[in-house]
Protein backbone atom coordinates (compact mmCIF):
# COMPACT_ATOMS: atom_id res chain seq x y z
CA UNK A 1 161.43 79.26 88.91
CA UNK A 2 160.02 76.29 90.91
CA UNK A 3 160.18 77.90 94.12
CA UNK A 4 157.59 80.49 92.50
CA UNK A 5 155.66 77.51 90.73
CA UNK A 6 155.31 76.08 93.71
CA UNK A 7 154.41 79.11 95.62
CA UNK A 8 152.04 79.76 93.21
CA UNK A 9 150.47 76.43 93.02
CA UNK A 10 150.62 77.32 97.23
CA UNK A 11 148.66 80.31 96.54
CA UNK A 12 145.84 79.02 94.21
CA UNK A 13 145.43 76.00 96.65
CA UNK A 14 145.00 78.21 99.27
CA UNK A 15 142.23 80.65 97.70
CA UNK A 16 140.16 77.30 96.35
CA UNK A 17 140.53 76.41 100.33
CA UNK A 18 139.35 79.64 101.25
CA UNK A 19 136.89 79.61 98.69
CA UNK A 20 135.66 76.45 100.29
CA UNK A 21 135.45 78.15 104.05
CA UNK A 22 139.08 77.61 105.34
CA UNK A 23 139.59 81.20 106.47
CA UNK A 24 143.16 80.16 107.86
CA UNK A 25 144.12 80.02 104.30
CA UNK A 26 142.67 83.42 103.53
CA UNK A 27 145.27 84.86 106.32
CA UNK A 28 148.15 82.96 104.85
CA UNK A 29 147.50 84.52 101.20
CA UNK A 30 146.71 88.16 103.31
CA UNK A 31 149.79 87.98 105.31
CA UNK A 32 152.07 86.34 101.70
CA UNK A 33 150.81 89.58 100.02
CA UNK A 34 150.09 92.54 101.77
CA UNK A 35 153.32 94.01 101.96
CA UNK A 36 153.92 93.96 97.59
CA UNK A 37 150.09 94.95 97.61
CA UNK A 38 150.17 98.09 99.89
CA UNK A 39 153.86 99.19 98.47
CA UNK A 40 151.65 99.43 94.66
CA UNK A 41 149.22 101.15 95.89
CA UNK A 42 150.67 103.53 97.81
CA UNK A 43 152.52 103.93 95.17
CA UNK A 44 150.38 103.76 92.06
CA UNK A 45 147.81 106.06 94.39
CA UNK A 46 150.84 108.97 96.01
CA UNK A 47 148.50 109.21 99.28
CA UNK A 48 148.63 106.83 101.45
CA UNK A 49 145.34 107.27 102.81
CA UNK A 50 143.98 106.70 99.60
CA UNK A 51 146.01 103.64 99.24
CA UNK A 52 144.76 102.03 102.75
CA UNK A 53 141.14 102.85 101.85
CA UNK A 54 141.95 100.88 98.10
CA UNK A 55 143.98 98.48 100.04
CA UNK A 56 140.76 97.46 102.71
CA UNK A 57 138.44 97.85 99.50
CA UNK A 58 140.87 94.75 97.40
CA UNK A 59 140.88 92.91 100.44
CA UNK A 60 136.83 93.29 100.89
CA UNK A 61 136.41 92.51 96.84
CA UNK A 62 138.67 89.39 97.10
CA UNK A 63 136.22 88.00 100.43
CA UNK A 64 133.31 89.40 98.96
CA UNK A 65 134.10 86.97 95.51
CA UNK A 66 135.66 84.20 96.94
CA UNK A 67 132.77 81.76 95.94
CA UNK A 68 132.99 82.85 92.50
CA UNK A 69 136.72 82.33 92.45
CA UNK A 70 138.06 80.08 89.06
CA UNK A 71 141.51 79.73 88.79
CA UNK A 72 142.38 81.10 85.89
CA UNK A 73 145.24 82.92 86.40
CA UNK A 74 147.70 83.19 89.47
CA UNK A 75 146.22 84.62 92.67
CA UNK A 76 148.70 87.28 92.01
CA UNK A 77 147.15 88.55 88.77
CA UNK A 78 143.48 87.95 89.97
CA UNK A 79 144.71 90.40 93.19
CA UNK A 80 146.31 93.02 90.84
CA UNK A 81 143.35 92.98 88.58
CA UNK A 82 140.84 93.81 91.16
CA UNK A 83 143.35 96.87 92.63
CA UNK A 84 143.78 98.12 89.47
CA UNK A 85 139.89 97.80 89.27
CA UNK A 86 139.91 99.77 92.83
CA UNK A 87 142.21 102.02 91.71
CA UNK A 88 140.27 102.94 88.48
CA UNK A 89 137.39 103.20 90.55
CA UNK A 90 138.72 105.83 92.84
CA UNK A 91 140.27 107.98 90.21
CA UNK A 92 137.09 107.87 88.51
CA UNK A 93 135.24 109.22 91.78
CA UNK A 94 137.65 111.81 92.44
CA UNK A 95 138.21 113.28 88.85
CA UNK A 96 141.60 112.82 89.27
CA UNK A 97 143.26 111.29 85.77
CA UNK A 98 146.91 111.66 87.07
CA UNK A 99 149.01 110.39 90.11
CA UNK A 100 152.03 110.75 91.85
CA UNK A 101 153.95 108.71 93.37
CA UNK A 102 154.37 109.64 97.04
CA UNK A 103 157.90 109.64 99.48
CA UNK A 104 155.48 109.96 102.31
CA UNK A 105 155.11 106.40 102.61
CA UNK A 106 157.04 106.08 105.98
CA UNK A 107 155.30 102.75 106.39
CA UNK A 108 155.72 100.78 103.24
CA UNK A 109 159.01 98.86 104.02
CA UNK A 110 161.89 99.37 101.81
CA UNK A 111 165.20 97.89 101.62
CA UNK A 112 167.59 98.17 104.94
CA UNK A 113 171.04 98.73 104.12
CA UNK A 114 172.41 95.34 104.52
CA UNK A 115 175.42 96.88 106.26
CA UNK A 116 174.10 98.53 109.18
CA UNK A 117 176.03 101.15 108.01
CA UNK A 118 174.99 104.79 108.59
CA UNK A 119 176.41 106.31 105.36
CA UNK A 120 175.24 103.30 103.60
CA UNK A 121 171.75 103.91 105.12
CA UNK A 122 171.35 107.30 104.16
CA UNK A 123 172.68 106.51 100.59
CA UNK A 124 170.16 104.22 100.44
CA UNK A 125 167.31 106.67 101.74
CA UNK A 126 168.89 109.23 98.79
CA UNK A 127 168.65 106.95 96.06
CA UNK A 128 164.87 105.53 97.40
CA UNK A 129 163.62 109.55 96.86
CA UNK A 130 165.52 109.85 93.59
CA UNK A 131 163.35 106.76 92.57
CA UNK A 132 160.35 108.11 93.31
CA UNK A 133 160.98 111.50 92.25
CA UNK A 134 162.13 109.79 88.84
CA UNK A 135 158.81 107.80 89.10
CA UNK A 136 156.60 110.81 89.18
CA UNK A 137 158.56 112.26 85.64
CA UNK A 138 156.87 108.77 83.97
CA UNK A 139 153.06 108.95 82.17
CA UNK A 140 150.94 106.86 84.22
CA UNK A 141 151.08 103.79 81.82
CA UNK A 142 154.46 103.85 82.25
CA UNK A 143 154.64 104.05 85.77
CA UNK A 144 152.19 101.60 86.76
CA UNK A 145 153.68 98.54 84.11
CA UNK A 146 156.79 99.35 86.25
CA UNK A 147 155.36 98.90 89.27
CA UNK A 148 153.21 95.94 88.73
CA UNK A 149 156.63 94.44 87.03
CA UNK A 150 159.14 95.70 90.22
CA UNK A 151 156.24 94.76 92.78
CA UNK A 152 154.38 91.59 91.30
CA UNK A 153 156.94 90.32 89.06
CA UNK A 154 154.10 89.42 86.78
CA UNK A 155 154.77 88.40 83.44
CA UNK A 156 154.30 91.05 80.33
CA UNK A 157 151.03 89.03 79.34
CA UNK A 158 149.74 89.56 82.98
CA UNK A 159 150.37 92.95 83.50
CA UNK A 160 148.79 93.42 80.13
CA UNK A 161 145.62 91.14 81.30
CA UNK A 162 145.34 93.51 84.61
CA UNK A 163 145.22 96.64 82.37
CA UNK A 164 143.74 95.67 79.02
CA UNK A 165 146.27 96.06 76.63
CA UNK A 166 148.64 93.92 74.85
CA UNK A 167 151.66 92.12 75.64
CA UNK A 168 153.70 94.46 73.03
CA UNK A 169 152.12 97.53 74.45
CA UNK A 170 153.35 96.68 77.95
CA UNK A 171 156.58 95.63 76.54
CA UNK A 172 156.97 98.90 75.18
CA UNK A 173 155.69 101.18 78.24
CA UNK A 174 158.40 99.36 80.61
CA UNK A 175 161.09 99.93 77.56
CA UNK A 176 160.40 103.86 77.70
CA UNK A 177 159.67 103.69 81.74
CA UNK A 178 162.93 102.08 82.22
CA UNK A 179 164.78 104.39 79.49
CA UNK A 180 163.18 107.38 81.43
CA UNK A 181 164.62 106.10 84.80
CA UNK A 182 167.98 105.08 83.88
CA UNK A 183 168.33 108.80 82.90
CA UNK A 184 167.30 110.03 86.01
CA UNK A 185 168.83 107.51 88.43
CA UNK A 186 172.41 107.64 89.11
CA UNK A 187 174.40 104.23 88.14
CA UNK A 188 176.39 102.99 91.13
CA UNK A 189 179.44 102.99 89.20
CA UNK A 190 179.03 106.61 88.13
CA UNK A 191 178.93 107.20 92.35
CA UNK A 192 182.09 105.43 92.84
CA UNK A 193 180.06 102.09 93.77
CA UNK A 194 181.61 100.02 91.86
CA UNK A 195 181.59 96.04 93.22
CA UNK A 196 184.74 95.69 92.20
């Protein structure tokens, strides 16, 4: 918990610097975020050109802003606000109410078996498209409290600031999400994966 304090405090220091013109701490918040960024929205989006267009338009939002930055809240929820914003935005556009999660997103990096193992490897490329194909069964509230929880670990009160609703309301969407998903993902120990 202090590590992420302090990262935290790391991360608000360094937008108030970039706020102020140091554009070397813009790149260090860029390249501390991008990757849990671009894995939501590829995500939350299910094409990842969309996503990379969304992605670029965050970025441009965050730059275009900067002197208007308070800090209010961690740079973490201030950057999820502003994609859900962009994400709104482009379902809005498109007439598009409903997304799926895509397992086309060969360049959003996921966990490497820590093995090196083969078997392991592809047991852990099976269980990544079981994921998202258990994602996609979730209502979009559902899905995207889960992801902002898995790839932000923002609080329930910040995920509920990002999408306007309450901190019970999220509470309950990643209660049903997670329900939904333990039904639909195999348990290790039900595989024979026990740690024993």
């Amino acid at each position: 918990m202090l590590e992420t304090m302090a990262a935290e405090l790391n991360d608000t220091a360094l937008m108030l610097r970039y706020r102020d013109g140091d554009v070397d701490a813009f790149e260090a918040l860029y390249n501390r975020h991008r990757g849990a960024l671009f894995r939501y929205l590829v995500r939350r989006i299910g094409n990842q050109a969309f996503a990379e267009d969304i992605f670029q338009e965050v970025w441009s939002r965050i730059i275009r802003n900067r002197k208007s930055y308070r800090p209010s809240a961690k740079f973490t929820t201030y950057m999820f606000h502003i994609a859900h914003n962009c994400s709104v935005d482009h379902y809005r556009r498109s007439g598009k109410h409903d997304v799926v999660v895509s397992d086309q997103d060969d360049s959003v990096p996921e966990p490497a078996a820590s093995t090196g193992n083969p078997v392991a490897a592809a047991e852990a490329s099976e269980m990544c498209k079981t994921l998202t194909d258990a994602l996609n069964t979730l209502p979009v509230e559902q899905r995207e409290a889960f992801l902002l929880h898995e790839e932000s670990g923002l609080t329930l009160e910040e995920i509920g600031n990002i999408t306007g609703v309450g901190r019970e309301t999220v509470k309950s969407r990643l209660r049903y999400a997670l329900g939904k998903l333990r039904q639909c993902v195999p348990r290790p120990e039900a595989a024979g994966m026990n740690d024993d």
